[in-house]
PDB file of N, CA and C in Angstrom:
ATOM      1  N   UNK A   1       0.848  -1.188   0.000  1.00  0.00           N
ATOM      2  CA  UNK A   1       0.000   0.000   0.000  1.00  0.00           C
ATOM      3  C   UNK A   1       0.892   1.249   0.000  1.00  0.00           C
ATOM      4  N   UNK A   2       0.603   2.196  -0.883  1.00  0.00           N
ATOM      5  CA  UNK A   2       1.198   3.532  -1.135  1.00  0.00           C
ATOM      6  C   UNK A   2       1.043   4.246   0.218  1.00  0.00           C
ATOM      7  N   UNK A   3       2.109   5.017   0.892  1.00  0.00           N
ATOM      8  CA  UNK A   3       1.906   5.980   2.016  1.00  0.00           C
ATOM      9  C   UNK A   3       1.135   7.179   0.832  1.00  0.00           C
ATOM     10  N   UNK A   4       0.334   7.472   2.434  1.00  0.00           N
ATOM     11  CA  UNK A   4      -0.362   8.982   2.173  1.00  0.00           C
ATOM     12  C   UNK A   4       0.535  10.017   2.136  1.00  0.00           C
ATOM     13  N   UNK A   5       0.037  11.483   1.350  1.00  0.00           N
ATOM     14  CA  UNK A   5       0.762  12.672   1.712  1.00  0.00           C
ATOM     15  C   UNK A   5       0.726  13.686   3.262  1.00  0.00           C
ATOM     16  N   UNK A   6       1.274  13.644   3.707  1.00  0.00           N
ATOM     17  CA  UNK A   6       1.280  14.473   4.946  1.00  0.00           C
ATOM     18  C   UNK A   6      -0.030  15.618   4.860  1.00  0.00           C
ATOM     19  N   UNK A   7      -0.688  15.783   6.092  1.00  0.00           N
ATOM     20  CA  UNK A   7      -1.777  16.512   5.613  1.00  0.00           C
ATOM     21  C   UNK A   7      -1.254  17.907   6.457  1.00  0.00           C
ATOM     22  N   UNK A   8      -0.587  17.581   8.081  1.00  0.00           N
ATOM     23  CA  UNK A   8      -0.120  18.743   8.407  1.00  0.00           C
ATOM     24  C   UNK A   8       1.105  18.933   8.079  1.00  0.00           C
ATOM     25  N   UNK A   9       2.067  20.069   8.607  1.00  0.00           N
ATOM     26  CA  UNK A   9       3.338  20.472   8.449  1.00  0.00           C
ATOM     27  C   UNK A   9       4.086  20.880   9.418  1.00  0.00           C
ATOM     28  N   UNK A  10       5.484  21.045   9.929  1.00  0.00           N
ATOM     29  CA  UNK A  10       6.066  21.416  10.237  1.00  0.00           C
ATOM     30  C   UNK A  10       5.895  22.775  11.233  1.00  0.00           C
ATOM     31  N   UNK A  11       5.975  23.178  12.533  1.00  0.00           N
ATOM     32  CA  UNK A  11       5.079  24.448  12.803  1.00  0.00           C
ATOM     33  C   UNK A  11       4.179  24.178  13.403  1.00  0.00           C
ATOM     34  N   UNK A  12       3.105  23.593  13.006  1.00  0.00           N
ATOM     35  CA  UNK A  12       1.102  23.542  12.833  1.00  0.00           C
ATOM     36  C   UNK A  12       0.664  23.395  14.265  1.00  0.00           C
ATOM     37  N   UNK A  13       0.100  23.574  14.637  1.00  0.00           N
ATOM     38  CA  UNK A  13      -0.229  22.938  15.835  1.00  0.00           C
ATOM     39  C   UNK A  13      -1.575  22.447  15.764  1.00  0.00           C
ATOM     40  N   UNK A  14      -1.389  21.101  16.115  1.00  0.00           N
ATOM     41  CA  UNK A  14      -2.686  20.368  16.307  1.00  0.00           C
ATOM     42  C   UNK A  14      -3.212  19.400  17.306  1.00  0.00           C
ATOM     43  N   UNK A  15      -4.009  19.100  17.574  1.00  0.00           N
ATOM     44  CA  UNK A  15      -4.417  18.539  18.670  1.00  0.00           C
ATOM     45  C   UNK A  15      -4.839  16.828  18.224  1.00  0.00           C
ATOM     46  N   UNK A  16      -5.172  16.286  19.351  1.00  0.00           N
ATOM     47  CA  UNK A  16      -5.578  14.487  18.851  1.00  0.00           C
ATOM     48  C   UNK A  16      -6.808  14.290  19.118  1.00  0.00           C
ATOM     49  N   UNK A  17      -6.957  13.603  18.189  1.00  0.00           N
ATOM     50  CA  UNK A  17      -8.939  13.266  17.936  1.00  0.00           C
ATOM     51  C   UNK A  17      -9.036  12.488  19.119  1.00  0.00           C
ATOM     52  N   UNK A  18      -8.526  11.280  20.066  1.00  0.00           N
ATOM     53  CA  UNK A  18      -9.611  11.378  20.896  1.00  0.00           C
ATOM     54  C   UNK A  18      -9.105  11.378  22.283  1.00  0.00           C
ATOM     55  N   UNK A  19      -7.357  11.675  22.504  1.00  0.00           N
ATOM     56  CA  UNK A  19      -7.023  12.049  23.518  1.00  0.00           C
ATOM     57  C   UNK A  19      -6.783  13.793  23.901  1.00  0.00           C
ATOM     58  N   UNK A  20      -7.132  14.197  25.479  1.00  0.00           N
ATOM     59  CA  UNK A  20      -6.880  16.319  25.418  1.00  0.00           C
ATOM     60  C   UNK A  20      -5.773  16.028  25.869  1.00  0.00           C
ATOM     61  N   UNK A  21      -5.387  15.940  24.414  1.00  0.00           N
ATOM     62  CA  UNK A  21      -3.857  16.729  24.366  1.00  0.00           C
ATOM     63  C   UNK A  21      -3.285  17.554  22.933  1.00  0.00           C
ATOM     64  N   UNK A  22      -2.235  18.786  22.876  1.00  0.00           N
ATOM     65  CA  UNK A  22      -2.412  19.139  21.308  1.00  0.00           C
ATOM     66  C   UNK A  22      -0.492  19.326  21.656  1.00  0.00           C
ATOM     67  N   UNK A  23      -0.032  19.747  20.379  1.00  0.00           N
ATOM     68  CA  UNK A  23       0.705  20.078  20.078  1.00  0.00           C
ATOM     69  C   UNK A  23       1.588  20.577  19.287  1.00  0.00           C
ATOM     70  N   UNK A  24       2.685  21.354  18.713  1.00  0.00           N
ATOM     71  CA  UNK A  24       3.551  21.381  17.730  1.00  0.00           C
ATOM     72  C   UNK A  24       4.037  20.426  16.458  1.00  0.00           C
ATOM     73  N   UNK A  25       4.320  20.475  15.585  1.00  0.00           N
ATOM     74  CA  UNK A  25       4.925  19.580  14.871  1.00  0.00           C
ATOM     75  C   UNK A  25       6.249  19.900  14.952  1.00  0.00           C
ATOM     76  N   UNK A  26       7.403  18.620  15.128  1.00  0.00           N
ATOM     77  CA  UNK A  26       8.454  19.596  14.911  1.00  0.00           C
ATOM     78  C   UNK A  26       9.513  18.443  13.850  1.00  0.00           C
ATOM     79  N   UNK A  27       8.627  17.519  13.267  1.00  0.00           N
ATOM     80  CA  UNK A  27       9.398  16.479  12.384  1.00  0.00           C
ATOM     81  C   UNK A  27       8.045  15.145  12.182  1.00  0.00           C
ATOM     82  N   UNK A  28       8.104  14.742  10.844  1.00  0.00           N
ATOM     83  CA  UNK A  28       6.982  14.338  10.255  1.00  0.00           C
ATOM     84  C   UNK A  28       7.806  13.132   9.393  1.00  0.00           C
ATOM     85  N   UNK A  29       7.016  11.502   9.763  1.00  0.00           N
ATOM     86  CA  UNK A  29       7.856  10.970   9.041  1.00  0.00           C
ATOM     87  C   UNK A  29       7.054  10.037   7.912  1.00  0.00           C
ATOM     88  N   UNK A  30       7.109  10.006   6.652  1.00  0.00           N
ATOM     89  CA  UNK A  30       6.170  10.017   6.175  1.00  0.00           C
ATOM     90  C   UNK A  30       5.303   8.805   5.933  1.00  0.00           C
ATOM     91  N   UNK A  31       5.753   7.692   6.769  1.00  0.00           N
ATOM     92  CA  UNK A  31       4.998   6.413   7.425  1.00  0.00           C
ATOM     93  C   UNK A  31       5.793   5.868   8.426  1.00  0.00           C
ATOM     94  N   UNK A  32       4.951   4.993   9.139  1.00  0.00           N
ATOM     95  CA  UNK A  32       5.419   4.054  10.496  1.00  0.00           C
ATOM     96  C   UNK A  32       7.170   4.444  10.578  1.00  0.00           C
ATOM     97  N   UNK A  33       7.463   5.033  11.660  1.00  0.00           N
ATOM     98  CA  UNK A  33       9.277   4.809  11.617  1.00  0.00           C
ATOM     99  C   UNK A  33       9.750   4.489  13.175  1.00  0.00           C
ATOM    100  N   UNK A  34       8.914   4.139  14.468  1.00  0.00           N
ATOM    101  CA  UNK A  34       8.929   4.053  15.438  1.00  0.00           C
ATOM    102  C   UNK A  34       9.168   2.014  15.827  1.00  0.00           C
ATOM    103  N   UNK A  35       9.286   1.587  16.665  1.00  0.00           N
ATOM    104  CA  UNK A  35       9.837   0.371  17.394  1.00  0.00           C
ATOM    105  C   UNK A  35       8.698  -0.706  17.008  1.00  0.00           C
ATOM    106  N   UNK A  36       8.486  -1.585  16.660  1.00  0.00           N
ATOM    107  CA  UNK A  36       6.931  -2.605  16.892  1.00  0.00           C
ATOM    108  C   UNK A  36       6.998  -2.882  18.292  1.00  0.00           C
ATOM    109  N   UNK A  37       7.584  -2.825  18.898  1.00  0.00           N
ATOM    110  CA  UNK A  37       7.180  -2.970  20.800  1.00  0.00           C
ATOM    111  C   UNK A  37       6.462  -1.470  20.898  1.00  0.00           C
ATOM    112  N   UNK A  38       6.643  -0.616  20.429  1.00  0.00           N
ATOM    113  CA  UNK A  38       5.661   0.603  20.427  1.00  0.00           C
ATOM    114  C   UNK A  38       4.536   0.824  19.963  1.00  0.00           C
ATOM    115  N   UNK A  39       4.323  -0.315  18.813  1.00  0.00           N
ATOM    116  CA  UNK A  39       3.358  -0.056  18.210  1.00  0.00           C
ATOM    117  C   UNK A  39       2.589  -1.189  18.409  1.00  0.00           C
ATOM    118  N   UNK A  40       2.566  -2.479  19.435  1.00  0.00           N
ATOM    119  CA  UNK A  40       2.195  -3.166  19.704  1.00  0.00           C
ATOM    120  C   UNK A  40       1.527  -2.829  20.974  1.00  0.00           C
ATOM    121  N   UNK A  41       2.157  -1.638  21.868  1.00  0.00           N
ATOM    122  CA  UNK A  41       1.805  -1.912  23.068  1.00  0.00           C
ATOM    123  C   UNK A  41       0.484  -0.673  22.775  1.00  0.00           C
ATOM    124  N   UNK A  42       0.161  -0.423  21.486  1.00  0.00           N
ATOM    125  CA  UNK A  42      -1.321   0.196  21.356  1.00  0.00           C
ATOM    126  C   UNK A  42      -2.197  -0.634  21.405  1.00  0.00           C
ATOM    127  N   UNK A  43      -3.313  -0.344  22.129  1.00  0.00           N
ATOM    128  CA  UNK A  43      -4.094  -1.144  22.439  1.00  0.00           C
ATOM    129  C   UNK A  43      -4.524  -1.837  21.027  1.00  0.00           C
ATOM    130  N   UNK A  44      -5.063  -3.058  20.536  1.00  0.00           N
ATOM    131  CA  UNK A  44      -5.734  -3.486  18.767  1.00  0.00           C
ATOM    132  C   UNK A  44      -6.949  -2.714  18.496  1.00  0.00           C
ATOM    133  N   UNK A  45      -7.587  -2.354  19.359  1.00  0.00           N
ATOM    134  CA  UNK A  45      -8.798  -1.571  18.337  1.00  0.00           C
ATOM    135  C   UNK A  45      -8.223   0.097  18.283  1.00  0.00           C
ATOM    136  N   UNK A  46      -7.577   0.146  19.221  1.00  0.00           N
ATOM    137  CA  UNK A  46      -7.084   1.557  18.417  1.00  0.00           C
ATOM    138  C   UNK A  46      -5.878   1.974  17.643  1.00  0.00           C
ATOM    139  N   UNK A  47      -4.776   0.957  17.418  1.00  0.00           N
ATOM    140  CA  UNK A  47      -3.672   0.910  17.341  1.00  0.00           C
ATOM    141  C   UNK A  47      -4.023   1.612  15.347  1.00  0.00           C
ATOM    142  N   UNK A  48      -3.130   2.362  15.112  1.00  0.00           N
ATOM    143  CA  UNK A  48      -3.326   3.088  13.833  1.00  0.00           C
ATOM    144  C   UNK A  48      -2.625   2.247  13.275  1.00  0.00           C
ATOM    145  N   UNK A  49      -3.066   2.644  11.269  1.00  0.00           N
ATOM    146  CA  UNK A  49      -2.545   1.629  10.221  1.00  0.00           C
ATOM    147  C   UNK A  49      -0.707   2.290  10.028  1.00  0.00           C
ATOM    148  N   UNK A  50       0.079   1.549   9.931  1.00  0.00           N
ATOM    149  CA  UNK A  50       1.325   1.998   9.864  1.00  0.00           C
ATOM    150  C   UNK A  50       1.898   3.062   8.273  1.00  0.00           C
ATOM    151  N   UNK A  51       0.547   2.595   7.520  1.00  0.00           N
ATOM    152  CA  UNK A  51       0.751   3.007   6.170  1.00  0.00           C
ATOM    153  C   UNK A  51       0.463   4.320   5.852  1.00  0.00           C
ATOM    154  N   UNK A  52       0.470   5.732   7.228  1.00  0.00           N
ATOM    155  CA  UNK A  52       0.309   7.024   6.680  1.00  0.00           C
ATOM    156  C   UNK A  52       1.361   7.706   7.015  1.00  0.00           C
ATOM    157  N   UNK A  53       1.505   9.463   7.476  1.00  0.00           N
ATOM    158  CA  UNK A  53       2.337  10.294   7.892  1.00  0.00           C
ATOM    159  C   UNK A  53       2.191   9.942   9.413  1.00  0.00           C
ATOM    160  N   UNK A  54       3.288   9.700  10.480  1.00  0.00           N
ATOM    161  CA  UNK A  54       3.274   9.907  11.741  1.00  0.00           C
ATOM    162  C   UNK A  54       4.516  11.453  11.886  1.00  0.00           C
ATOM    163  N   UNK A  55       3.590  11.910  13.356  1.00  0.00           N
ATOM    164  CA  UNK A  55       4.079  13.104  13.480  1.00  0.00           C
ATOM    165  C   UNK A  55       4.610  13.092  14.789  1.00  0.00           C
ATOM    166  N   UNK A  56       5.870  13.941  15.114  1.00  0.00           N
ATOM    167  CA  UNK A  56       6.423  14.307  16.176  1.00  0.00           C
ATOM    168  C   UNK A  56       5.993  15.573  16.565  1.00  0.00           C
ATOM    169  N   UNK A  57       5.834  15.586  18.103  1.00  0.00           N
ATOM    170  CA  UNK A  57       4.928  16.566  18.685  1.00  0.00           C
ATOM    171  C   UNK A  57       5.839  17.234  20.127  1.00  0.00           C
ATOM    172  N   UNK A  58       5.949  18.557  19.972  1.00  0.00           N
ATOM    173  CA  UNK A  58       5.995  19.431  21.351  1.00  0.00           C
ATOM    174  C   UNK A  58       4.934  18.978  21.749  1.00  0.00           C
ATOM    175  N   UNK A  59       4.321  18.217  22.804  1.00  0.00           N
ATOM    176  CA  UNK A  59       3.007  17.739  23.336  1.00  0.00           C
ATOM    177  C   UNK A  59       3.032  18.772  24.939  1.00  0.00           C
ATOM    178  N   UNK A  60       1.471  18.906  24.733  1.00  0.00           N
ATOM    179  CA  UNK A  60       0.960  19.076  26.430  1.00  0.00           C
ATOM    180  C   UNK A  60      -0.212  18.548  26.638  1.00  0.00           C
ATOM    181  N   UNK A  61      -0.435  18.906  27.783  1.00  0.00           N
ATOM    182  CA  UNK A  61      -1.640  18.401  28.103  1.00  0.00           C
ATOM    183  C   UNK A  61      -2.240  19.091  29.285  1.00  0.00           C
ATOM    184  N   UNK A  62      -3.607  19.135  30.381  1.00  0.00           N
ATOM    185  CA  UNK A  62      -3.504  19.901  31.379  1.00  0.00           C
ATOM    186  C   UNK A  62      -2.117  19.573  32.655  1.00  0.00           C
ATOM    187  N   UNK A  63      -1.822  18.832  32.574  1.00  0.00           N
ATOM    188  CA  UNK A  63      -0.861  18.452  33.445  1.00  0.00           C
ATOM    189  C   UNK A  63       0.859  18.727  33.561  1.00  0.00           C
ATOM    190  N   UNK A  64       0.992  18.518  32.063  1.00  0.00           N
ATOM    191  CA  UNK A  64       2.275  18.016  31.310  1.00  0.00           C
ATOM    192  C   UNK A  64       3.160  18.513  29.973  1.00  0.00           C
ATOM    193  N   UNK A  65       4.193  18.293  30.291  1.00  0.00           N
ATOM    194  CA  UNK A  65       4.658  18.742  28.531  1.00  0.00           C
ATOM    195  C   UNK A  65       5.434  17.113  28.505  1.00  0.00           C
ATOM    196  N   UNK A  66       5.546  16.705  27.058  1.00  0.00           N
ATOM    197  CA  UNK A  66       6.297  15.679  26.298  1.00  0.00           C
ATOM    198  C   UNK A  66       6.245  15.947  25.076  1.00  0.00           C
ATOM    199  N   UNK A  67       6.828  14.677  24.912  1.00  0.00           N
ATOM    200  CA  UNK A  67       7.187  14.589  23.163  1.00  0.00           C
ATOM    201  C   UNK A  67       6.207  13.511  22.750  1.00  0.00           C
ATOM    202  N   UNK A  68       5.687  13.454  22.171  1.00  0.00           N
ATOM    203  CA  UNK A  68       4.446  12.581  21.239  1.00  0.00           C
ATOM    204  C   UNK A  68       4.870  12.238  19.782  1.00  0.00           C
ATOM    205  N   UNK A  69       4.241  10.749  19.750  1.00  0.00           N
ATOM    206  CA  UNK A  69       4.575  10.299  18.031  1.00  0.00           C
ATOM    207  C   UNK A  69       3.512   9.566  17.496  1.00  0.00           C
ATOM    208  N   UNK A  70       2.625  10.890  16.711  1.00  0.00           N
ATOM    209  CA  UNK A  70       1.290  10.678  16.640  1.00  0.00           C
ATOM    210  C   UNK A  70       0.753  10.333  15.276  1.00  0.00           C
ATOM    211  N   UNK A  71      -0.014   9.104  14.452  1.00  0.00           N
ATOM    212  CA  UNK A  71      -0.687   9.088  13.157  1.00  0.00           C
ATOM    213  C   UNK A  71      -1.764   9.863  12.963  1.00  0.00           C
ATOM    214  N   UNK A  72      -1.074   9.885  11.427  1.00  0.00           N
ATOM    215  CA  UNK A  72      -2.023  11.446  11.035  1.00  0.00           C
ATOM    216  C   UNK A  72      -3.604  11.124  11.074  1.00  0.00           C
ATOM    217  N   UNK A  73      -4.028   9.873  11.034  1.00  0.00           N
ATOM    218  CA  UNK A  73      -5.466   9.389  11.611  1.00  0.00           C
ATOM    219  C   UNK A  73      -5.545  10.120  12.833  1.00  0.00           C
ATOM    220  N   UNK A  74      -4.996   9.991  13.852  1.00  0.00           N
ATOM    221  CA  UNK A  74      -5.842  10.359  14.896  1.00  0.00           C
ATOM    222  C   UNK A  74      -5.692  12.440  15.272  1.00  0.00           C
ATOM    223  N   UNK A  75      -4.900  12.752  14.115  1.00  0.00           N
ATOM    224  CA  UNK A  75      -4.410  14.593  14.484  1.00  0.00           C
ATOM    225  C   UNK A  75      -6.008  14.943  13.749  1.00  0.00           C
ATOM    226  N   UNK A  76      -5.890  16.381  14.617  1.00  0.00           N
ATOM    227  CA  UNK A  76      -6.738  17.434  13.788  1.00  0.00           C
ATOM    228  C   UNK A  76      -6.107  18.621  14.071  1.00  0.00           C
ATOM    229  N   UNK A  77      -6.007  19.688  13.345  1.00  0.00           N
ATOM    230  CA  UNK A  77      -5.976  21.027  13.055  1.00  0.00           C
ATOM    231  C   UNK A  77      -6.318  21.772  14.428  1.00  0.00           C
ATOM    232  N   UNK A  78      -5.551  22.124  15.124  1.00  0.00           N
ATOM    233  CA  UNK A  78      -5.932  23.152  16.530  1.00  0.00           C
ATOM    234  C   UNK A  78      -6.255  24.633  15.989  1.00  0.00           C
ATOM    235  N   UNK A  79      -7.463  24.912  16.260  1.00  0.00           N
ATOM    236  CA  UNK A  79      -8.018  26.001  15.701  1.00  0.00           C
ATOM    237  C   UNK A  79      -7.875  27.433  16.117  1.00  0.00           C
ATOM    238  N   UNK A  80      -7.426  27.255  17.923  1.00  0.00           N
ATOM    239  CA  UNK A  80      -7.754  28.178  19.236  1.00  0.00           C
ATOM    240  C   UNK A  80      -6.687  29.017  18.978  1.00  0.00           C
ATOM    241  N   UNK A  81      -5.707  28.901  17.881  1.00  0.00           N
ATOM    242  CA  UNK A  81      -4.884  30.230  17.830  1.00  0.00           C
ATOM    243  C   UNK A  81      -3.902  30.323  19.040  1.00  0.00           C
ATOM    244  N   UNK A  82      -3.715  29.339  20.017  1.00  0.00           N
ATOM    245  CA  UNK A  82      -3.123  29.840  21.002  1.00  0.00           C
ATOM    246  C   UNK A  82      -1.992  29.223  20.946  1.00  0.00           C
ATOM    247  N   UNK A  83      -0.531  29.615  21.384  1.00  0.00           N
ATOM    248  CA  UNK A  83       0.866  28.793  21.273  1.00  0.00           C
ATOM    249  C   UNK A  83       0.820  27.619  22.317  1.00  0.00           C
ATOM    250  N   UNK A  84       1.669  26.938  21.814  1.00  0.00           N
ATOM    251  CA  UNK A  84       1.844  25.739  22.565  1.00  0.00           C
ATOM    252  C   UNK A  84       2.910  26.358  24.054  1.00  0.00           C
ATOM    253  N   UNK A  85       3.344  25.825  25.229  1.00  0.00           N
ATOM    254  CA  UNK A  85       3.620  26.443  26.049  1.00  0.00           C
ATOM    255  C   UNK A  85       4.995  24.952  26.384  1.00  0.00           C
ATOM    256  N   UNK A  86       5.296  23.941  25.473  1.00  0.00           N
ATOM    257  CA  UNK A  86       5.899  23.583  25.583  1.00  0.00           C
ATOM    258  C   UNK A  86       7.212  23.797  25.793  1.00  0.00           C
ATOM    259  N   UNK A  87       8.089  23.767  27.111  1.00  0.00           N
ATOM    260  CA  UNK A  87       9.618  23.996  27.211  1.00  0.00           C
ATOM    261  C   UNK A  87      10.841  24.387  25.996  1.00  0.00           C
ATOM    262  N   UNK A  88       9.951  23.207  24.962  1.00  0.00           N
ATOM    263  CA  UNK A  88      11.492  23.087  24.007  1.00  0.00           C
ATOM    264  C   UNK A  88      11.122  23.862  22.786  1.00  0.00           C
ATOM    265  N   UNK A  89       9.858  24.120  23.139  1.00  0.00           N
ATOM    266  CA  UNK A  89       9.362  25.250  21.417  1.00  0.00           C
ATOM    267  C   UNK A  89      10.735  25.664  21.157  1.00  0.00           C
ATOM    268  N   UNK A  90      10.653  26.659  22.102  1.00  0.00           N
ATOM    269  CA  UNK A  90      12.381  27.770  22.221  1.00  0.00           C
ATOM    270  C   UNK A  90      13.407  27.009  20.928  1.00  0.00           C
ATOM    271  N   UNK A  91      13.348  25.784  21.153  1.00  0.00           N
ATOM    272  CA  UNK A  91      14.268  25.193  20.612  1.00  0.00           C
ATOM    273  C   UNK A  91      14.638  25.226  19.075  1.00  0.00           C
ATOM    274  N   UNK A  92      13.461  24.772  18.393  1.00  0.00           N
ATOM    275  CA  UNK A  92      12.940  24.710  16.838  1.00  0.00           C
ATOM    276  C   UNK A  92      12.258  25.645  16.271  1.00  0.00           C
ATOM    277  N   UNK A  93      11.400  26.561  17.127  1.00  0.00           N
ATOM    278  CA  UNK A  93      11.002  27.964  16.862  1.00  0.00           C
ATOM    279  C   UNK A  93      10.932  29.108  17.040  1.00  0.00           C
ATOM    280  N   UNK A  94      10.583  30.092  15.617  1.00  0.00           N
ATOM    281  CA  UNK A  94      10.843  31.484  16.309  1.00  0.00           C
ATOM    282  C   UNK A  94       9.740  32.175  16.504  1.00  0.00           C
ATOM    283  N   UNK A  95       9.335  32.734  15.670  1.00  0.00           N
ATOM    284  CA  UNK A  95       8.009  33.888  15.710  1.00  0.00           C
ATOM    285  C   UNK A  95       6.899  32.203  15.847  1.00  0.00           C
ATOM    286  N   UNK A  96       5.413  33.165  16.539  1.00  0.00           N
ATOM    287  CA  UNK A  96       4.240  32.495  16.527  1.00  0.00           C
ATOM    288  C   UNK A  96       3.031  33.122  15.621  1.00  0.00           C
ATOM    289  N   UNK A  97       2.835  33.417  14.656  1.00  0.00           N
ATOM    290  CA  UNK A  97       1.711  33.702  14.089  1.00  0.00           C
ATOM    291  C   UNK A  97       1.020  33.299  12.943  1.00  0.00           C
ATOM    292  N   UNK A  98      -0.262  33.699  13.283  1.00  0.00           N
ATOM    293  CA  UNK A  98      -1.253  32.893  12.755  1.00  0.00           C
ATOM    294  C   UNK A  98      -1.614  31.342  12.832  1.00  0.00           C
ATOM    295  N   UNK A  99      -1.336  31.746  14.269  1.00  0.00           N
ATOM    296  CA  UNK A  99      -1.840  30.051  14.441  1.00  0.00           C
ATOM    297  C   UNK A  99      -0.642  28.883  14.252  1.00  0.00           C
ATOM    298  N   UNK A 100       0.457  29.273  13.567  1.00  0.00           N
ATOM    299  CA  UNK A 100       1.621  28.507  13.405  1.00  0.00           C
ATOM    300  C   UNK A 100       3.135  29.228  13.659  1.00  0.00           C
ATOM    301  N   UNK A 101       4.061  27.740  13.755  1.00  0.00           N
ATOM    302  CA  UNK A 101       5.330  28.672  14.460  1.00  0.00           C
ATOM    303  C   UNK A 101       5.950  28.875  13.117  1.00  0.00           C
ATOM    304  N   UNK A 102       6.924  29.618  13.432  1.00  0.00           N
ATOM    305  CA  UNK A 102       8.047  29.783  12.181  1.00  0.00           C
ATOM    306  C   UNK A 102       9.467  29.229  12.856  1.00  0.00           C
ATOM    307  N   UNK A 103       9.655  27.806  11.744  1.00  0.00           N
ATOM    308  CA  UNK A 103      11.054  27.192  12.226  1.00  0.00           C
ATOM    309  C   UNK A 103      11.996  27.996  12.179  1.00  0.00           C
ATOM    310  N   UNK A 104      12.977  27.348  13.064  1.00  0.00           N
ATOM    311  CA  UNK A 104      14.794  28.211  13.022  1.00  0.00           C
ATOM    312  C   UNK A 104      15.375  27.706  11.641  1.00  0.00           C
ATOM    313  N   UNK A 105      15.602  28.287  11.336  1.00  0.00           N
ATOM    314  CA  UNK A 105      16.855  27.868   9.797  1.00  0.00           C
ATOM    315  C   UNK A 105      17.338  27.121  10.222  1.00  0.00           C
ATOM    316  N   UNK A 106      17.857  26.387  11.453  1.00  0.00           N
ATOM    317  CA  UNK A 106      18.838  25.549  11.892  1.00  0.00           C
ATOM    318  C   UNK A 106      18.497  24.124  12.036  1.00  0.00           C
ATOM    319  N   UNK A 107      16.775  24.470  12.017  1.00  0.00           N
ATOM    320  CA  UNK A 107      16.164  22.840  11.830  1.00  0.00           C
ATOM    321  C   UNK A 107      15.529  22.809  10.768  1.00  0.00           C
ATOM    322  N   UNK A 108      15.510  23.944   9.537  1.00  0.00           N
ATOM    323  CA  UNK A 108      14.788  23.879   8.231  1.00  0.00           C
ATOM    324  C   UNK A 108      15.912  23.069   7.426  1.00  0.00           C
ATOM    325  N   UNK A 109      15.193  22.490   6.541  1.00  0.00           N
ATOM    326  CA  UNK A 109      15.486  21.081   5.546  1.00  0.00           C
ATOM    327  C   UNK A 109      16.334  21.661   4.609  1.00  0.00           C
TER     328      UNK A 109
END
């Protein structure tokens, strides 16, 4: 089966369809590239098809900041305009507007 095209990008911030949590993108790989002990220990009825874009995430949540490695099945588009408040933004980005970050040249491709 052909991988899909990435639907978000780099920047975006989006949130997960059915866990509250959202986040940054800050590297997109453009199918399955993570451990099968990782992708096993998803539960079977929710465990995603390996055959799309998975995304790396500045993640939060009410509690927490991490790093997340999320299929583009379960992302949606964060609408609320608001920055992510994750520690390492600093890291990969500069300006915040319109809803998306603007990468550092230093992690652009």
């Amino acid at each position: 089966m052909e991988a899909k095209q990435a639907k978000f990008t780099i920047g975006q911030v989006v949130k997960h369809r059915l866990f509250s949590f959202r986040g940054v993108i800050f590297d997109v790989d453009p199918e399955f590239a993570n451990t099968e002990e990782w992708w096993l220990a998803i539960p079977e009825d929710m465990r995603p098809r390996k055959d799309q874009p998975f995304y790396h995430l500045l993640a939060e949540n009410a509690q927490t900041h991490y790093v997340a490695y999320v299929s583009q099945q379960n992302l949606l588009a964060d609408d609320s305009g608001e920055p992510v408040q994750h520690p390492e933004v600093d890291d990969y980005f500069g300006e915040f507007k319109s809803g998306q970050y603007v990468i550092l040249s230093a992690h652009a491709n």
